[in-house]
Protein backbone atom coordinates (compact mmCIF):
# COMPACT_ATOMS: atom_id res chain seq x y z
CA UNK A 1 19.33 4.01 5.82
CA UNK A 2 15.29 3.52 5.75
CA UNK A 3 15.93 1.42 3.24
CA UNK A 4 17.81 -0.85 5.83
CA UNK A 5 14.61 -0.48 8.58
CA UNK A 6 11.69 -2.50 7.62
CA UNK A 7 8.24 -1.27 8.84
CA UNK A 8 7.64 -4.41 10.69
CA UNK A 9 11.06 -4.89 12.81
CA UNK A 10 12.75 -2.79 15.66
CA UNK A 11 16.28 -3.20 14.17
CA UNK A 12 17.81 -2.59 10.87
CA UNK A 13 18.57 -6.04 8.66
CA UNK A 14 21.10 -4.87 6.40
CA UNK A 15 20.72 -7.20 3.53
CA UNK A 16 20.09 -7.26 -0.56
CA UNK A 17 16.56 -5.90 -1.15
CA UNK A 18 14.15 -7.58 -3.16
CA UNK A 19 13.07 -4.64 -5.74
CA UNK A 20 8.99 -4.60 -6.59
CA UNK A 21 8.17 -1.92 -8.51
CA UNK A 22 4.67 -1.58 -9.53
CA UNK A 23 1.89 1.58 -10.60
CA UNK A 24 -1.57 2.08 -9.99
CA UNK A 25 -3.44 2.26 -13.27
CA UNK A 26 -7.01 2.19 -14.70
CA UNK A 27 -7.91 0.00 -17.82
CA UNK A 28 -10.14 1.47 -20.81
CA UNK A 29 -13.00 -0.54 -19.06
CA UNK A 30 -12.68 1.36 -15.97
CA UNK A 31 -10.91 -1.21 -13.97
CA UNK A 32 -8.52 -0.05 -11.24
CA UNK A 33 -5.55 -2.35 -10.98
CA UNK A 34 -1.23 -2.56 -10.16
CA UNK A 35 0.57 -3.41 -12.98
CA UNK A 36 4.51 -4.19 -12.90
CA UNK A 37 6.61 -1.71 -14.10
CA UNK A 38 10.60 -1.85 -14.21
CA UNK A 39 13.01 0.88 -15.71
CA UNK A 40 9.92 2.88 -16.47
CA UNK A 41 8.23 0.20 -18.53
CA UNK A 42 4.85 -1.68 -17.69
CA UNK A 43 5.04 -5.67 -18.19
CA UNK A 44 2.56 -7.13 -19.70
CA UNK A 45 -0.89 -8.16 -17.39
CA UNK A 46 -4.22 -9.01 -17.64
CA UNK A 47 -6.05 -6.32 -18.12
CA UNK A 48 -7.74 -5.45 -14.60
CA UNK A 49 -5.45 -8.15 -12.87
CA UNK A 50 -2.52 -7.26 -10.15
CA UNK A 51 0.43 -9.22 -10.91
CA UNK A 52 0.99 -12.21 -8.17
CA UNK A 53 4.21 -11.48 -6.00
CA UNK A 54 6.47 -14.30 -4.99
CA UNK A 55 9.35 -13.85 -2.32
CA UNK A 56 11.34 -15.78 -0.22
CA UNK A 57 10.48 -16.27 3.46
CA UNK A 58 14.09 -13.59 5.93
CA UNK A 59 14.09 -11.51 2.16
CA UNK A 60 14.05 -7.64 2.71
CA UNK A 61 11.31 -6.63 0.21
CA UNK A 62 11.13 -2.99 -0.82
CA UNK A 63 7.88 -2.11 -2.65
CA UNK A 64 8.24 1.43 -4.57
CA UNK A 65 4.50 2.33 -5.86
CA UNK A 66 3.86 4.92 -8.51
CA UNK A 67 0.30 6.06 -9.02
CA UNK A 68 0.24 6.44 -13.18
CA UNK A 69 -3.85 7.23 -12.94
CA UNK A 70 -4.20 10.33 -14.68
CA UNK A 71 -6.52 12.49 -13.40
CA UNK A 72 -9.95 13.88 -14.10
CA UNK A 73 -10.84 17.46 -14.06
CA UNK A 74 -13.59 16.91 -11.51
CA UNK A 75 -12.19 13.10 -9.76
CA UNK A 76 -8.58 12.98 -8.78
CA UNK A 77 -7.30 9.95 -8.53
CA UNK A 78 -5.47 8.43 -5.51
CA UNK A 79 -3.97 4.59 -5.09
CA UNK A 80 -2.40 3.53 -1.98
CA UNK A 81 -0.83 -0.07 -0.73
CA UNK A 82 -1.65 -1.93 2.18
CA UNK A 83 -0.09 -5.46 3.24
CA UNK A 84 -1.71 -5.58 7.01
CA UNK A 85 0.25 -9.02 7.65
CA UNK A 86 3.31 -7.10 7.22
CA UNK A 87 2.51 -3.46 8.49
CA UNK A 88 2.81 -2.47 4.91
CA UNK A 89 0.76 1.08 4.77
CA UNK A 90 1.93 3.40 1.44
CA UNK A 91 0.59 6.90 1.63
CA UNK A 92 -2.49 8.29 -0.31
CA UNK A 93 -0.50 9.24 -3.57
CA UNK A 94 -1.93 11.98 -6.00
CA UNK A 95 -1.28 11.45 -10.43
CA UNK A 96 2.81 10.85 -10.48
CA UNK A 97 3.39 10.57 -6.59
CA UNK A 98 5.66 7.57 -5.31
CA UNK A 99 6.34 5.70 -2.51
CA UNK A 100 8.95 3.11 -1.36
CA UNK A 101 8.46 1.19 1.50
CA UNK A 102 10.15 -1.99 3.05
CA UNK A 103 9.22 -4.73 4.87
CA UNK A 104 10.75 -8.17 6.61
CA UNK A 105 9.13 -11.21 4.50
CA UNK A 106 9.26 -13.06 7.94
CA UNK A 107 6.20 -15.41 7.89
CA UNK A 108 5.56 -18.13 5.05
CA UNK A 109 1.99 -18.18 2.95
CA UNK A 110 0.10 -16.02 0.97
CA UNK A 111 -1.00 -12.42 1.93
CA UNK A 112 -3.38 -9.91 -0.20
CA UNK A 113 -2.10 -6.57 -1.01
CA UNK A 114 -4.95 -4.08 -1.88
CA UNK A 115 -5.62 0.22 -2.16
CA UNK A 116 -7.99 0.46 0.64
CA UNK A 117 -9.34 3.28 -1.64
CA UNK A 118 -10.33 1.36 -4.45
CA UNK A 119 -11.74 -2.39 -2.96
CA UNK A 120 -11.00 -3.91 -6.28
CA UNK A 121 -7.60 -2.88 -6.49
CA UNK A 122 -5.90 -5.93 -5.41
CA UNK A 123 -3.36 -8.83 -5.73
CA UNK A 124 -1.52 -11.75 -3.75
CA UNK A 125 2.03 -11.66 -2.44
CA UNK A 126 3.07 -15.46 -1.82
CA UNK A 127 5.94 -15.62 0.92
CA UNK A 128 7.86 -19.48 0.34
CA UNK A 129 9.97 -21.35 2.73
C-alpha cells in the first residue's frame, strides 16, 4: 500500500506508477554520479553525468535507488536522494542498500535531484504538462 501513498499528498492516488530505477556509482575518475539501471543492468551515461528524468505532470513516480559504490576499507560510501520540490528524502544507504520512494508529479517544470552527501551528485527531473 506505500506504494499507493506518495510522500507529498494526504491521500492515497491509486494509479500506474512510473518506475525510475537508478544507482549511485563512482567513475574511475572519482566522479560520484546516478546512473539508470533496469532489470539489474546500467544504461549507458556519460561518465560523471545523472541521467535527465522526464515525467508527466498527475503521474505517480516511484524512484527505487540502489547505492552500487563499493566501499573502501577506511571511507564507506553512502548516496542518498533528495527532490525538495516534491518532499522526496531517500535514506542514507550503505554499499547494496535500497530505497523506493514515491511521489505525486503535481507541479509542471524542471526540479534538481541531488545526494546532499556528495554536492556533485546530481541531475534534473523535468515534470511536462
Amino acid at each position: 500500500m506505500n506504494s499507493f501513498h506518495p510522500v507529498n499528498s494526504d491521500s492515497f492516488v491509486f494509479a500506474p506508477t512510473t518506475n525510475i530505477f537508478l544507482k549511485g556509482v563512482q567513475d574511475s575518475q572519482g566522479s560520484y554520479h546516478y546512473q539508470h539501471a533496469k532489470g539489474g543492468k546500467s544504461t549507458p551515461s556519460t561518465t560523471g553525468t545523472s541521467p535527465p528524468i522526464k515525467v508527466s505532470k498527475g503521474n505517480l513516480v516511484q524512484i527505487h535507488l540502489i547505492n552500487e559504490d563499493r566501499n573502501e576499507s577506511n571511507n564507506p560510501s553512502k548516496h542518498n536522494l533528495n527532490i525538495d520540490e516534491f518532499n522526496v528524502h531517500i535514506k542514507d544507504l550503505g554499499y547494496f542498500q535500497s530505497e523506493s520512494i514515491t511521489f505525486l508529479a503535481d507541479k509542471t517544470g524542471t526540479f534538481d535531484y541531488y545526494c546532499s552527501i556528495h554536492l556533485d551528485m546530481k541531475g534534473t527531473i523535468t515534470v511536462i504538462e
